[in-house]
N, C-alpha and C. Protein backbone atom coordinates (compact mmCIF):
# COMPACT_ATOMS: atom_id res chain seq x y z
N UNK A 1 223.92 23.50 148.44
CA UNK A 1 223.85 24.77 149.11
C UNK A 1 223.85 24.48 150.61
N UNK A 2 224.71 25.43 151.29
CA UNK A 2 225.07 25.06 153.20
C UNK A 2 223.89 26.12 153.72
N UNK A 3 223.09 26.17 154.36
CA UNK A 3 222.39 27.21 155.34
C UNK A 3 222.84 27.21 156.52
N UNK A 4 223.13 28.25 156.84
CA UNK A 4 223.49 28.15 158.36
C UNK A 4 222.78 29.01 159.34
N UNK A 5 222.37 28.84 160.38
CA UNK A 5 222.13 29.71 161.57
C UNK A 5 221.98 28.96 162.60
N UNK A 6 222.20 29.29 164.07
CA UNK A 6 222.04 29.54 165.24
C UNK A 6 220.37 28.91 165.01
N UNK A 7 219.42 29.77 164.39
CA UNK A 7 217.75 29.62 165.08
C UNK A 7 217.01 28.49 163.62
N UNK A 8 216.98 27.67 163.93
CA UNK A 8 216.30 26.10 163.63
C UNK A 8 214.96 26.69 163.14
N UNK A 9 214.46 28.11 162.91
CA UNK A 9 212.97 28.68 162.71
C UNK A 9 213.43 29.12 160.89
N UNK A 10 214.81 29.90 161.28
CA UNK A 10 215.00 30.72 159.96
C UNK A 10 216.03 29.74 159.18
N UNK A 11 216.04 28.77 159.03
CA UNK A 11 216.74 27.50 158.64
C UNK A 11 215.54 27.05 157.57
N UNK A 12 214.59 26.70 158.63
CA UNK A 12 213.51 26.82 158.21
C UNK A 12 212.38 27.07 156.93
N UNK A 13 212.61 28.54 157.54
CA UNK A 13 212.15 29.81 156.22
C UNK A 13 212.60 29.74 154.98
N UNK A 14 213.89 29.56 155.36
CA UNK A 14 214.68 29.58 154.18
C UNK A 14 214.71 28.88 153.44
N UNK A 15 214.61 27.06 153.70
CA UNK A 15 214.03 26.27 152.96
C UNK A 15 213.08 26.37 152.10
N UNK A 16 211.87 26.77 153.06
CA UNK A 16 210.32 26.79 152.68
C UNK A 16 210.10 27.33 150.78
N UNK A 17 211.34 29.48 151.47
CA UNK A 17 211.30 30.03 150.55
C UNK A 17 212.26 29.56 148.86
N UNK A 18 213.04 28.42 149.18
CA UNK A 18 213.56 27.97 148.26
C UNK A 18 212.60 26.66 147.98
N UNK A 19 212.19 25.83 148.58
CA UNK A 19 211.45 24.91 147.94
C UNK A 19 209.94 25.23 147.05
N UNK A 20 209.48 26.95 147.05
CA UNK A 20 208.21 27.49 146.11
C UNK A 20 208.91 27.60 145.14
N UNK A 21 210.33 27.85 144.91
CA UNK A 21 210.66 28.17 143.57
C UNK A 21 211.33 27.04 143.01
N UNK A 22 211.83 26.10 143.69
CA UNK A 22 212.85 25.04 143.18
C UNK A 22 212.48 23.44 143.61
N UNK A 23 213.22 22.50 143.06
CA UNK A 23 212.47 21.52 143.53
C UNK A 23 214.54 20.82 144.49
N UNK A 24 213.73 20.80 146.15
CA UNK A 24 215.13 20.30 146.80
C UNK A 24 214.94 19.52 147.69
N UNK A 25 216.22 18.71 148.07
CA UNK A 25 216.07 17.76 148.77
C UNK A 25 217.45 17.97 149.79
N UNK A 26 216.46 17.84 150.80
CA UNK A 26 217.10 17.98 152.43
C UNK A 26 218.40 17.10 152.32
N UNK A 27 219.23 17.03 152.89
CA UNK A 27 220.40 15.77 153.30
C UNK A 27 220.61 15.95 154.41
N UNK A 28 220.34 16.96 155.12
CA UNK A 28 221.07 16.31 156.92
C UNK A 28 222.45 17.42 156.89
N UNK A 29 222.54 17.13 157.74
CA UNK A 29 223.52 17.90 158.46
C UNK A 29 225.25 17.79 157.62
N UNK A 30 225.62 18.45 157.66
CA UNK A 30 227.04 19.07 156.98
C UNK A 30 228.02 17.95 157.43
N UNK A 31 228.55 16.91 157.37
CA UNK A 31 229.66 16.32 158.15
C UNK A 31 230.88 16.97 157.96
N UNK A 32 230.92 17.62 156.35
CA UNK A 32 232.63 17.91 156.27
C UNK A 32 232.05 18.98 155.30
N UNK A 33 233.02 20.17 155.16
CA UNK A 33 232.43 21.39 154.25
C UNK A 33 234.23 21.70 153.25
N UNK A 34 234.26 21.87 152.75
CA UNK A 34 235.35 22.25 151.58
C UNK A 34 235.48 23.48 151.49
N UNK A 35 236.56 24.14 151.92
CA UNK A 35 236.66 25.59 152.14
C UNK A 35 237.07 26.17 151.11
N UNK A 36 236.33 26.65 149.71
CA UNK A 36 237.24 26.62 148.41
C UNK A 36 237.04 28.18 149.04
């Protein structure tokens, strides 16, 4: 899954709110994305 925004806060959030329900692991930054 890609998250994207501009503000490094709601990047964030969004994690937070997916890691109470799921179990995930960060990787870093996007180098190349596949435009299906």
């Amino acid at each position: 899954m890609l998250i994207a925004s501009r503000q490094k806060a709601v990047i964030a959030s969004v994690k937070a709110g997916i890691a109470e329900k799921f179990r995930i692991k960060d990787l870093g930054r996007a180098r190349f994305v596949l435009g299906i």
